[in-house]
N, C-alpha and C. Protein backbone atom coordinates (compact mmCIF):
# COMPACT_ATOMS: atom_id res chain seq x y z
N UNK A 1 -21.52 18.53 2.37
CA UNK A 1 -21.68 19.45 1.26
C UNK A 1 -22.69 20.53 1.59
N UNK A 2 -22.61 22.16 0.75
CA UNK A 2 -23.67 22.95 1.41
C UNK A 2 -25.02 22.12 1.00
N UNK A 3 -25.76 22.60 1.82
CA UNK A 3 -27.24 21.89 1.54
C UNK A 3 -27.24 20.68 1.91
N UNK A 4 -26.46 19.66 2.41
CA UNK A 4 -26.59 18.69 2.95
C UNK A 4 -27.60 18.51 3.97
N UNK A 5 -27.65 19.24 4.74
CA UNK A 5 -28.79 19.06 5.87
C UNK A 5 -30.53 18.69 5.15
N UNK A 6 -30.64 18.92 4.06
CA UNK A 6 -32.04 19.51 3.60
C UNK A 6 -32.49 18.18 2.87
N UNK A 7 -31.48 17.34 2.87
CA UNK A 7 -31.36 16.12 2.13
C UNK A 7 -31.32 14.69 3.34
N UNK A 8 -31.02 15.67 4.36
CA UNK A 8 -31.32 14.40 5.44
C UNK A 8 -32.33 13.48 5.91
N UNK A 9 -33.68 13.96 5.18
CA UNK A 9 -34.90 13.36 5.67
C UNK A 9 -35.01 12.11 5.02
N UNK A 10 -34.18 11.92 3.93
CA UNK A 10 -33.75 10.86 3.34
C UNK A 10 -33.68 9.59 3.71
N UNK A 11 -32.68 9.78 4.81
CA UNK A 11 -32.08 9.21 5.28
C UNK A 11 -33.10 8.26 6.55
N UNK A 12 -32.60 7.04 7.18
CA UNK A 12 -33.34 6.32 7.80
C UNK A 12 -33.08 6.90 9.33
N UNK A 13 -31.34 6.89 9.33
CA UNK A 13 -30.48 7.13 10.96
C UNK A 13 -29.37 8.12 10.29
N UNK A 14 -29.07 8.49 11.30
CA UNK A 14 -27.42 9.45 11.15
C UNK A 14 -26.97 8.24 12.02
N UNK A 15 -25.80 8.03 11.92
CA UNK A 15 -25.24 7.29 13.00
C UNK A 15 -23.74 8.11 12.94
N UNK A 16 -23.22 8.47 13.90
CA UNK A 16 -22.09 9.39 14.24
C UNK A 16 -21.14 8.53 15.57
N UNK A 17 -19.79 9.23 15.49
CA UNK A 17 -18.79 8.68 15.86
C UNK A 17 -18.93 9.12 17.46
N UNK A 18 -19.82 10.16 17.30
CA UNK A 18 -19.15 11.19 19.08
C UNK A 18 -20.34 12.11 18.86
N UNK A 19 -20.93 12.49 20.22
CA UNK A 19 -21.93 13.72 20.32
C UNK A 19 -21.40 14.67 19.64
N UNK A 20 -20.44 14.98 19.74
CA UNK A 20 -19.81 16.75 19.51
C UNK A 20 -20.01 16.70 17.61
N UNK A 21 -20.01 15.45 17.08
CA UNK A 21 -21.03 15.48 15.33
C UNK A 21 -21.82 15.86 15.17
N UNK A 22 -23.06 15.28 16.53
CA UNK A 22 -23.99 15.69 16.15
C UNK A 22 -24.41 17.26 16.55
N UNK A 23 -23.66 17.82 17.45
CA UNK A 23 -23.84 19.00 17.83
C UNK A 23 -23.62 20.11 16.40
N UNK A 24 -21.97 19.98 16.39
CA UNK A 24 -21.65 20.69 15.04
C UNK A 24 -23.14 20.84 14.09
N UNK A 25 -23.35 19.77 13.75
CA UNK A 25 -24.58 19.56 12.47
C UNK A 25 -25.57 20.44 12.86
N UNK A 26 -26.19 20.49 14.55
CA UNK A 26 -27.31 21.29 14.54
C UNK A 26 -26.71 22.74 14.78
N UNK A 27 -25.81 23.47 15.48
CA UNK A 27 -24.66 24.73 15.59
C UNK A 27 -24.67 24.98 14.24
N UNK A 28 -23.66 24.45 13.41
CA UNK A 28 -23.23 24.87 12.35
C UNK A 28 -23.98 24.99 11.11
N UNK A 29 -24.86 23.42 10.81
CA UNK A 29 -25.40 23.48 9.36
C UNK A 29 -26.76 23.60 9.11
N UNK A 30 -27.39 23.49 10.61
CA UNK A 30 -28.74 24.00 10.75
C UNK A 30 -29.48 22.75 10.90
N UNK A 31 -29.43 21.12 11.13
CA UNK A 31 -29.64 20.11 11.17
C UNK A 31 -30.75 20.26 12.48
N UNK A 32 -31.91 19.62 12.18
CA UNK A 32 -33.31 19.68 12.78
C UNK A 32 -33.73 21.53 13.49
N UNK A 33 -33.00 22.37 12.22
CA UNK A 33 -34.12 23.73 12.94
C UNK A 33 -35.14 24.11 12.46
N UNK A 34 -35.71 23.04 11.11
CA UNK A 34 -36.91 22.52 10.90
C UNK A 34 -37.36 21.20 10.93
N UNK A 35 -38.71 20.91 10.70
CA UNK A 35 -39.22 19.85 10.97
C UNK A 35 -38.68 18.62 9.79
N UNK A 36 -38.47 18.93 8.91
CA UNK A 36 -37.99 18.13 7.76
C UNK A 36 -36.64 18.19 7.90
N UNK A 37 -35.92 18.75 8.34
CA UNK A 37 -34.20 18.78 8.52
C UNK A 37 -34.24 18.04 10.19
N UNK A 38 -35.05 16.80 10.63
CA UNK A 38 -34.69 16.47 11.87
C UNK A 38 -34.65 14.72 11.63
N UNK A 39 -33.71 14.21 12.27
CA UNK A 39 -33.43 12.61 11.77
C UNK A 39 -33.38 12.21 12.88
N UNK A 40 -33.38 10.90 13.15
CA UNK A 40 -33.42 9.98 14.30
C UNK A 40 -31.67 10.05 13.78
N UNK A 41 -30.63 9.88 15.49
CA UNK A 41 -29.34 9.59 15.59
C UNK A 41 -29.20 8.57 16.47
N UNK A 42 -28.22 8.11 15.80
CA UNK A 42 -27.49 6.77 17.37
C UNK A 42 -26.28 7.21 17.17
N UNK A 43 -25.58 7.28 18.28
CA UNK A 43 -23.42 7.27 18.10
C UNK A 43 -23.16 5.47 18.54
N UNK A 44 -22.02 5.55 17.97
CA UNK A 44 -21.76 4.47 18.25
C UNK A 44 -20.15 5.19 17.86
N UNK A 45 -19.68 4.87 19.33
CA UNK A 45 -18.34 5.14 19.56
C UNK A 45 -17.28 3.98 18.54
N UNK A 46 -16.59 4.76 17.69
CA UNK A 46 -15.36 4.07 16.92
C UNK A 46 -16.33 3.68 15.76
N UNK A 47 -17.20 3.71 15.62
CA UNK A 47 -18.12 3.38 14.49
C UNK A 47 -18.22 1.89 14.18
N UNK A 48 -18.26 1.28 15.56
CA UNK A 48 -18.74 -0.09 15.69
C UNK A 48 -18.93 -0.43 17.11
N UNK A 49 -19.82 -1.87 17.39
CA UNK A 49 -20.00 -2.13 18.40
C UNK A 49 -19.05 -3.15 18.75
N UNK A 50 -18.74 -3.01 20.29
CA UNK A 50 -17.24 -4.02 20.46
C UNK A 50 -18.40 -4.96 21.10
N UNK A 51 -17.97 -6.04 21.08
CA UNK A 51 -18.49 -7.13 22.20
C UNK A 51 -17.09 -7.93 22.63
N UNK A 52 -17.47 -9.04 23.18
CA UNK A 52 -16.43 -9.81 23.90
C UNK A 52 -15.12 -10.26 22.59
N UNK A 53 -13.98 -10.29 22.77
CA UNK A 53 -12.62 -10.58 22.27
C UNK A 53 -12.81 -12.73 21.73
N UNK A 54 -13.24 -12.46 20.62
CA UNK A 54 -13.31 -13.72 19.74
C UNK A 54 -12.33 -14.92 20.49
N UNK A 55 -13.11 -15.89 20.85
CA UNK A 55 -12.07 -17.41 21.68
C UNK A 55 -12.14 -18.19 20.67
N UNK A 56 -11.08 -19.34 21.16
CA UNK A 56 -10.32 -20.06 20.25
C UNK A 56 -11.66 -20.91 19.37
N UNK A 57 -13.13 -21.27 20.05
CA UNK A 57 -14.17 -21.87 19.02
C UNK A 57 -14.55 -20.81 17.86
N UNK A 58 -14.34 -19.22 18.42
CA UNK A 58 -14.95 -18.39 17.39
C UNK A 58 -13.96 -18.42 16.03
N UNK A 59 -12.31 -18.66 16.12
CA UNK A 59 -11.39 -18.71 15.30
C UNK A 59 -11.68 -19.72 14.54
N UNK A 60 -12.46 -21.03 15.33
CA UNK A 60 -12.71 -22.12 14.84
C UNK A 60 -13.76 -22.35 13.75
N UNK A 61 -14.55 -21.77 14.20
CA UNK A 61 -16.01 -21.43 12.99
C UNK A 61 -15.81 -20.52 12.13
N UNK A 62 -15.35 -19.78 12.08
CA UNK A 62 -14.92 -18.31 11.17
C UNK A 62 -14.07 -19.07 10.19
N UNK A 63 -12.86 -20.24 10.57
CA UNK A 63 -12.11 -20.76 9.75
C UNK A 63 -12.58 -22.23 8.93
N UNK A 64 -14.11 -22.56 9.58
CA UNK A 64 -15.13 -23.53 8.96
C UNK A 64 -15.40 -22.85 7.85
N UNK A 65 -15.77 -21.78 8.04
CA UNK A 65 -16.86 -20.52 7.13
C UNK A 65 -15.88 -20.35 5.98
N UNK A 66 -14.69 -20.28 6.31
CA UNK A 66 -13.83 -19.80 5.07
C UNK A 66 -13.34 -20.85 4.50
N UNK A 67 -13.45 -22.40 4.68
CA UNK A 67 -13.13 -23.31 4.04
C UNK A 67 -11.35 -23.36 4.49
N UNK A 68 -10.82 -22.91 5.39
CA UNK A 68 -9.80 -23.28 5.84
C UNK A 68 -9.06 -24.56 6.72
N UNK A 69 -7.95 -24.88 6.73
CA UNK A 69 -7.24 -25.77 7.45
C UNK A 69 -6.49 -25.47 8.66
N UNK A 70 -6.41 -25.83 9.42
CA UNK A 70 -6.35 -25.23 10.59
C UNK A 70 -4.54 -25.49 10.46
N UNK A 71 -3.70 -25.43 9.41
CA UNK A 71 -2.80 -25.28 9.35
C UNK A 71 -2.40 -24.41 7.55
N UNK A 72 -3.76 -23.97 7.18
CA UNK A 72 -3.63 -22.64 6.81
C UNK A 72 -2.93 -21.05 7.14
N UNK A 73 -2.15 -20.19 6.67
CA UNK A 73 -1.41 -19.29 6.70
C UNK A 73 -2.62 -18.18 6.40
N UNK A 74 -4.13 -17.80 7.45
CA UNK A 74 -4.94 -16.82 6.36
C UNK A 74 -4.78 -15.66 6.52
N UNK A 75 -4.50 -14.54 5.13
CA UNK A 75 -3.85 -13.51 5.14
C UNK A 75 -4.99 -13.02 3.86
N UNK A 76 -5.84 -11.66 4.78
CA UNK A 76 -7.45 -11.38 3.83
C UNK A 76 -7.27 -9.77 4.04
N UNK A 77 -8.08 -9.27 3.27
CA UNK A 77 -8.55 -8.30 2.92
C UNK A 77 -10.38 -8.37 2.86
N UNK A 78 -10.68 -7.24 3.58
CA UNK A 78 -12.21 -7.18 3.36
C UNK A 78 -12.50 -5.64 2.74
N UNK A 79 -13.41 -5.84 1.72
CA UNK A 79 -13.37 -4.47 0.79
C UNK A 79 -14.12 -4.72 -0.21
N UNK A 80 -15.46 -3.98 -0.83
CA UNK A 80 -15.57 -4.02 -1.81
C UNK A 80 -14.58 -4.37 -2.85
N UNK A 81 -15.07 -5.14 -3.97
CA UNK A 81 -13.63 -5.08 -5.28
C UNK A 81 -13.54 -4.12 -6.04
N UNK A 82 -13.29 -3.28 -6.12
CA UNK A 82 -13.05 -1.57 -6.65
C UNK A 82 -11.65 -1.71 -6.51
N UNK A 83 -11.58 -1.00 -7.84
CA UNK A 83 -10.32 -0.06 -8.24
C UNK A 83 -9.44 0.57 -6.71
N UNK A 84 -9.87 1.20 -6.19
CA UNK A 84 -9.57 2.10 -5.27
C UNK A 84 -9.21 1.29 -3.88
N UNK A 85 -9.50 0.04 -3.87
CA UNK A 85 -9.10 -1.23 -2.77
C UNK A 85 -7.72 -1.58 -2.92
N UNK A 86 -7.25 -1.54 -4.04
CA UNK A 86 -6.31 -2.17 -4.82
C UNK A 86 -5.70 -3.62 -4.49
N UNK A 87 -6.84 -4.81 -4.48
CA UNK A 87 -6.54 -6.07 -4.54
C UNK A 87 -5.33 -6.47 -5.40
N UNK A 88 -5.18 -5.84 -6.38
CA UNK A 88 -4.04 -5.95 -7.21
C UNK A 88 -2.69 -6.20 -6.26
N UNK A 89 -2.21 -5.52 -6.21
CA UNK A 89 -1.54 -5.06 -4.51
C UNK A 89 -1.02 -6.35 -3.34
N UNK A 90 -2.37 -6.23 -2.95
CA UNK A 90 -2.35 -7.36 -1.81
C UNK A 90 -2.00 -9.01 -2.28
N UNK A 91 -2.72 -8.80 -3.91
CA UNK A 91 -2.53 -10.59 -5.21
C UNK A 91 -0.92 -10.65 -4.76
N UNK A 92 -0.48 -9.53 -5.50
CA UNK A 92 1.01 -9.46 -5.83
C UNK A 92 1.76 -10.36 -5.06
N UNK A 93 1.92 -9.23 -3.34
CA UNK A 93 2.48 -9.67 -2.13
C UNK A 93 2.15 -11.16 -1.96
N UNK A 94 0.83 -11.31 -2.15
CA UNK A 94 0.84 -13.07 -1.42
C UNK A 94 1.62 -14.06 -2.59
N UNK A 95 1.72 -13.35 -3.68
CA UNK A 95 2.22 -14.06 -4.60
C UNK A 95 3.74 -14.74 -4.63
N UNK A 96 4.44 -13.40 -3.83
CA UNK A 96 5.77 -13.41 -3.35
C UNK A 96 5.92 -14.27 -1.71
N UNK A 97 4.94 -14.00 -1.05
CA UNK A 97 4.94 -14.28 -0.09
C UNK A 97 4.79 -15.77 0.33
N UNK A 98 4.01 -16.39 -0.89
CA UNK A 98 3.47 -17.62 -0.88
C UNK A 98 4.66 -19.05 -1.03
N UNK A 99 5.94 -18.45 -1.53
CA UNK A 99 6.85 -19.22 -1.79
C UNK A 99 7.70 -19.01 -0.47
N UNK A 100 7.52 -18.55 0.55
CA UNK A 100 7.93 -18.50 1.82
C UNK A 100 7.15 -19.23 2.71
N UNK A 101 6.14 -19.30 2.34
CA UNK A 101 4.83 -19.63 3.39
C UNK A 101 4.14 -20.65 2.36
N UNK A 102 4.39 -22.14 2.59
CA UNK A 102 3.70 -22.70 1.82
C UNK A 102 2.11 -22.67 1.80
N UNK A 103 1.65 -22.63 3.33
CA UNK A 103 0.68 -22.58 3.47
C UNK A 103 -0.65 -21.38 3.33
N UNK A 104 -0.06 -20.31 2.76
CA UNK A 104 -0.68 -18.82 2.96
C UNK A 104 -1.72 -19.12 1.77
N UNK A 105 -2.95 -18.29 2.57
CA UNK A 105 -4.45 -18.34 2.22
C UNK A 105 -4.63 -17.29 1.69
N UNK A 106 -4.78 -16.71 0.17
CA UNK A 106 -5.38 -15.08 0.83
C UNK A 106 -6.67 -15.00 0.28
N UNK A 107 -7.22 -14.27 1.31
CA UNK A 107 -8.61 -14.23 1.41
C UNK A 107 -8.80 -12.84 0.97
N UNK A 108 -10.23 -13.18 0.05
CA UNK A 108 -10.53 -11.81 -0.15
C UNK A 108 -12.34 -11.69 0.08
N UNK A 109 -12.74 -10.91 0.64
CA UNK A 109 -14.25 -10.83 2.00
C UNK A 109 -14.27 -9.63 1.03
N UNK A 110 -15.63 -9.78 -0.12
CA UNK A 110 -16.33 -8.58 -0.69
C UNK A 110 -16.69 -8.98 -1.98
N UNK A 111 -17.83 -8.24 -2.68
CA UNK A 111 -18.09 -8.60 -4.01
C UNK A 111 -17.62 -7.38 -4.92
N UNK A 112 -18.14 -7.44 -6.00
CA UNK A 112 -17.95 -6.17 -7.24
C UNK A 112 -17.47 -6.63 -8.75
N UNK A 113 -17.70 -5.60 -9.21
CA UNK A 113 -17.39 -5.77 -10.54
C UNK A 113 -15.94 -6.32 -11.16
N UNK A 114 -14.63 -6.20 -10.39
CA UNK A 114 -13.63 -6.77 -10.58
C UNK A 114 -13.37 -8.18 -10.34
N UNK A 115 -14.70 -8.80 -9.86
CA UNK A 115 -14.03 -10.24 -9.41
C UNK A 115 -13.48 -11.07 -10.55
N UNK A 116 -14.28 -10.89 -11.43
CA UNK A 116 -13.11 -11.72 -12.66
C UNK A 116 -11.99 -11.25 -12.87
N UNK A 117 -11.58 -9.99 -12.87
CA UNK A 117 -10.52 -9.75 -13.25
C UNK A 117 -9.50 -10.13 -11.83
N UNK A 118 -10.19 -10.39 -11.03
CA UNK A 118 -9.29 -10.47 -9.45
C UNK A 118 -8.85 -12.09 -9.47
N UNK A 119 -9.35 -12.51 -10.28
CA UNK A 119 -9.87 -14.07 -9.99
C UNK A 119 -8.56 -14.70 -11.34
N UNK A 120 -9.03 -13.95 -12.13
CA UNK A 120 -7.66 -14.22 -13.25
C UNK A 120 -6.13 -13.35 -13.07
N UNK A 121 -6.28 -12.41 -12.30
CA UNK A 121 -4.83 -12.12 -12.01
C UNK A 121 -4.30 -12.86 -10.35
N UNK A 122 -5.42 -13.63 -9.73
CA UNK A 122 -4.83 -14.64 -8.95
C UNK A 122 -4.28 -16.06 -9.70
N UNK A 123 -4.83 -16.54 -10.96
CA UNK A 123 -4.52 -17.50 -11.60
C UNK A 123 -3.30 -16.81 -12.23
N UNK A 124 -2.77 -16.05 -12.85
CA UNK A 124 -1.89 -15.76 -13.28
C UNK A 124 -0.58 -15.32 -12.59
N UNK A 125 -0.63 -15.57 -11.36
CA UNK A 125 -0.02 -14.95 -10.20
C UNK A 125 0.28 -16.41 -9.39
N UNK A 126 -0.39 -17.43 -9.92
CA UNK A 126 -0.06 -18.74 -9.48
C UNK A 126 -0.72 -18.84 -7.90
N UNK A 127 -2.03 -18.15 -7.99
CA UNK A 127 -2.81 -18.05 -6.46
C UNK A 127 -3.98 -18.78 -6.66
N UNK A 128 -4.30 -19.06 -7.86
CA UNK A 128 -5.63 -19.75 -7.93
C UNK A 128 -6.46 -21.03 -7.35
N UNK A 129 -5.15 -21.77 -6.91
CA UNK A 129 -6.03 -23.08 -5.85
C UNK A 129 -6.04 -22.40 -4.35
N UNK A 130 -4.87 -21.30 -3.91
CA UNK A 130 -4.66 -20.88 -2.45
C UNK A 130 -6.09 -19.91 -2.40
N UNK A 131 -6.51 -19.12 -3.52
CA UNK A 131 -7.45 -17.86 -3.24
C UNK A 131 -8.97 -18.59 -2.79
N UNK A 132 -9.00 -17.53 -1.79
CA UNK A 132 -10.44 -17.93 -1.27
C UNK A 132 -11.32 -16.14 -1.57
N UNK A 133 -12.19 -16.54 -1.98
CA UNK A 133 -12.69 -15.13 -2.49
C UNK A 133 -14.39 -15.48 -1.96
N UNK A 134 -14.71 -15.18 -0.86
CA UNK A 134 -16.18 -15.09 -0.36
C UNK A 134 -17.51 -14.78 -0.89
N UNK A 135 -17.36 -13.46 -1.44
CA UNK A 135 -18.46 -12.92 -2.40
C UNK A 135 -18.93 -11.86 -0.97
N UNK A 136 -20.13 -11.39 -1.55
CA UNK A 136 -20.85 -10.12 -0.15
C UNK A 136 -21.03 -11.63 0.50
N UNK A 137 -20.65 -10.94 2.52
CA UNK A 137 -20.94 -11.30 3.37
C UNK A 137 -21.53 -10.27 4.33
N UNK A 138 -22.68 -11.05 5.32
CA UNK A 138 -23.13 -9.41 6.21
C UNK A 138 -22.70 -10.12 7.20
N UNK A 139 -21.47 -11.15 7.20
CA UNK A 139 -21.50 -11.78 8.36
C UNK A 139 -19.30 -12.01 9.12
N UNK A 140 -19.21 -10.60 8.50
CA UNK A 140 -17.90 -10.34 8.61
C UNK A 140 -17.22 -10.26 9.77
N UNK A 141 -18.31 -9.81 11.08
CA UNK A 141 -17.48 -9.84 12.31
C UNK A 141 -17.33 -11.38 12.73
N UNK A 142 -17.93 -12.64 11.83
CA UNK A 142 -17.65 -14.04 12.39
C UNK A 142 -16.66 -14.45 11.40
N UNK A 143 -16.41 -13.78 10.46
CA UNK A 143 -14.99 -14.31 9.54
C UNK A 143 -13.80 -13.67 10.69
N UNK A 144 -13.76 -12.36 10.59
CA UNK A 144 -12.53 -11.73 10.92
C UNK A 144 -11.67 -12.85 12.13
N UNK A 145 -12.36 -13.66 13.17
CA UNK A 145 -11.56 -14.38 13.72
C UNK A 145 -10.79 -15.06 12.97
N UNK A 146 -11.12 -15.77 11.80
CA UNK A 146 -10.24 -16.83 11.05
C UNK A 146 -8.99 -16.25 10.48
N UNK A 147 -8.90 -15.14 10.14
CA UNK A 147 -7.75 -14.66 9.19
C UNK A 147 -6.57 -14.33 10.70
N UNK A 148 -5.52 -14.66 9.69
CA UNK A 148 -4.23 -14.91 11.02
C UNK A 148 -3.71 -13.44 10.74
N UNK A 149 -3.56 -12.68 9.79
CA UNK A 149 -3.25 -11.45 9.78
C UNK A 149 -4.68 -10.56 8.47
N UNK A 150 -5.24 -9.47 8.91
CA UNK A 150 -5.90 -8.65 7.98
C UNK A 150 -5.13 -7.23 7.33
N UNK A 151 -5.23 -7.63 6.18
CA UNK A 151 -4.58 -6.43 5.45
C UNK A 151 -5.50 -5.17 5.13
N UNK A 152 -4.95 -3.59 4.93
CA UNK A 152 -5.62 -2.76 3.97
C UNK A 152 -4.76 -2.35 3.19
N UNK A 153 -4.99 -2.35 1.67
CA UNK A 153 -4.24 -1.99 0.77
C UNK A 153 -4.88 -0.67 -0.53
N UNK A 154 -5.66 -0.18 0.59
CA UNK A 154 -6.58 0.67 -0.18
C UNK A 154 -5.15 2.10 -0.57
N UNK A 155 -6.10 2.24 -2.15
CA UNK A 155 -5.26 3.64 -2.40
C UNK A 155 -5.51 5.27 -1.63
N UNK A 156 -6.80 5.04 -0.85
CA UNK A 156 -6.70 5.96 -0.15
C UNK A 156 -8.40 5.60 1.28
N UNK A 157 -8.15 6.09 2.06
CA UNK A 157 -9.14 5.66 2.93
C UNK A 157 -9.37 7.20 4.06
N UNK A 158 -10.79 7.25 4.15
CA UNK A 158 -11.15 8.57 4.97
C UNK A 158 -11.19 7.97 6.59
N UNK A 159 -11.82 6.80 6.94
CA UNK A 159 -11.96 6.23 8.13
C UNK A 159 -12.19 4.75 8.06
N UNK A 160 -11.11 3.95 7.81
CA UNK A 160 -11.08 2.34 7.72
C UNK A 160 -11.49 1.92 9.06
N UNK A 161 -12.92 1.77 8.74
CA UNK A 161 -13.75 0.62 9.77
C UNK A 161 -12.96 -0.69 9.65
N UNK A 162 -12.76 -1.24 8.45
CA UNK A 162 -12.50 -2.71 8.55
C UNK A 162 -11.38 -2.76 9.33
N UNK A 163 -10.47 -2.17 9.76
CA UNK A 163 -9.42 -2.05 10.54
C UNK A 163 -10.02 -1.96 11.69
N UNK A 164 -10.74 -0.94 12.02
CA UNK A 164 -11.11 -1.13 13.64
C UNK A 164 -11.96 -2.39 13.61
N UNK A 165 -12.69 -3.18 12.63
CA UNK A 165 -13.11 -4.32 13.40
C UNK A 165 -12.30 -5.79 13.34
N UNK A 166 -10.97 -5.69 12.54
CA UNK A 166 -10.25 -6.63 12.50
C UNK A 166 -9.43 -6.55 13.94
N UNK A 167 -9.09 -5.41 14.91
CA UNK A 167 -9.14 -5.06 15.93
C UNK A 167 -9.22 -5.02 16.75
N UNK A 168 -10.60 -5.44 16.49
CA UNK A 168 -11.70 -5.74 17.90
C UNK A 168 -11.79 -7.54 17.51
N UNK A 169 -11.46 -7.83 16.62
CA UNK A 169 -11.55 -9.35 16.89
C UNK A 169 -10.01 -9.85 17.03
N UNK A 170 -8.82 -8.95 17.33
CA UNK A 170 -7.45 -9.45 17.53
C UNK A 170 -7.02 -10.07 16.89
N UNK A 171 -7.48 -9.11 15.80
CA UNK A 171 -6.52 -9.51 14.54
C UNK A 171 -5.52 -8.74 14.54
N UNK A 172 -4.29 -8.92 13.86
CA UNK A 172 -2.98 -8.02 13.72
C UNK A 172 -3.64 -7.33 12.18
N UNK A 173 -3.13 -6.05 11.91
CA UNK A 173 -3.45 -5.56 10.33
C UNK A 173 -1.77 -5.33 10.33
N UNK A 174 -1.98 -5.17 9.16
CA UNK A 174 -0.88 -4.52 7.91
C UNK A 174 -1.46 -3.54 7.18
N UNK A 175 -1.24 -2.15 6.82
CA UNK A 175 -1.76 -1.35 6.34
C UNK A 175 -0.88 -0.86 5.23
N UNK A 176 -0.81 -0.43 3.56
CA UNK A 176 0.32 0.27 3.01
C UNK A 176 0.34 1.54 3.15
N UNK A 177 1.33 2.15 2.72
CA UNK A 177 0.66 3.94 2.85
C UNK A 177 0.58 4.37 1.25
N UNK A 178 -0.25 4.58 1.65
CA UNK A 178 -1.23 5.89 0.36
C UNK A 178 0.00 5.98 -0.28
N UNK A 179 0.18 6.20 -2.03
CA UNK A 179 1.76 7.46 -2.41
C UNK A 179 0.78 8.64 -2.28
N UNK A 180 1.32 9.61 -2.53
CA UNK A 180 1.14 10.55 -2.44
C UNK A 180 1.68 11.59 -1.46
């Protein structure tokens, strides 16, 4: 936004995707050509850190953590519970999906103000003994091994991290598309 730069001292880190961000910012919007417009940066390429490709003990603990059976079907979403996630969505599908797949888990990795309402349209949807609903975790890159497929069902998304780190732990996603 204009004036954004002037508001950066705010801030603790910039953390950016690629040098050529941080360049733009000081080129274009004037970012550190004073002393109060200058921030500590880190990049971190893809906007996460990769480490080693999750083995079969990490699938193993991730699926401890989620209270799963190792002949569980787990099929999650990680997302704040907001409107704009549209858990609604993802309830539905497993709802349909669940009479194909006796065993399907769906997981939902996030807190917010909808959890009751997420929690009663899984009971009403006949998901309520299968739903596993976590609450805030800061400990998401050791779940993502457990889920056998990760969904996004967001109504709209600028740069879905949770995709690149379901990804990096070899997970398969499913994504819907936006209407619009």
């Amino acid at each position: 936004p204009p004036g954004g730069v002037e508001l950066m001292w705010l801030i603790d880190a910039l953390v950016l995707l690629t040098p050529a961000q941080y360049d733009y910012l000081v080129e274009e919007e004037g970012l550190g050509r004073f002393p109060w417009r200058r921030v500590t940066r880190a990049t971190i390429p893809n906007g996460i850190r990769l480490g080693p490709p999750p083995d079969a003990a990490a699938r193993d603990r991730a699926r401890d953590l989620l209270g799963l059976t190792p002949g569980d079907l787990a099929v999650g979403v990680v997302a704040a519970l907001r409107a704009e996630k549209d858990h609604d969505l993802f309830l539905r599908a497993c709802a349909r999906l669940v009479r194909e797949h006796e065993g399907l888990r769906p997981v939902l990795v996030g807190s917010g103000a909808r959890e009751g309402e997420l929690r009663a349209l899984a009971g009403s949807l006949g998901l309520a003994d299968q739903l596993v609903l976590t609450g805030f975790r800061d400990d998401v890159a050791d779940l993502l091994p457990g889920l056998d497929v990760k969904c996004l069902t967001s109504v709209q998304e600028t740069y879905p991290v949770s995709v690149l780190e379901a990804m990096a732990a070899a997970r398969p996603v499913v994504m819907t598309a936006p209407e619009g």
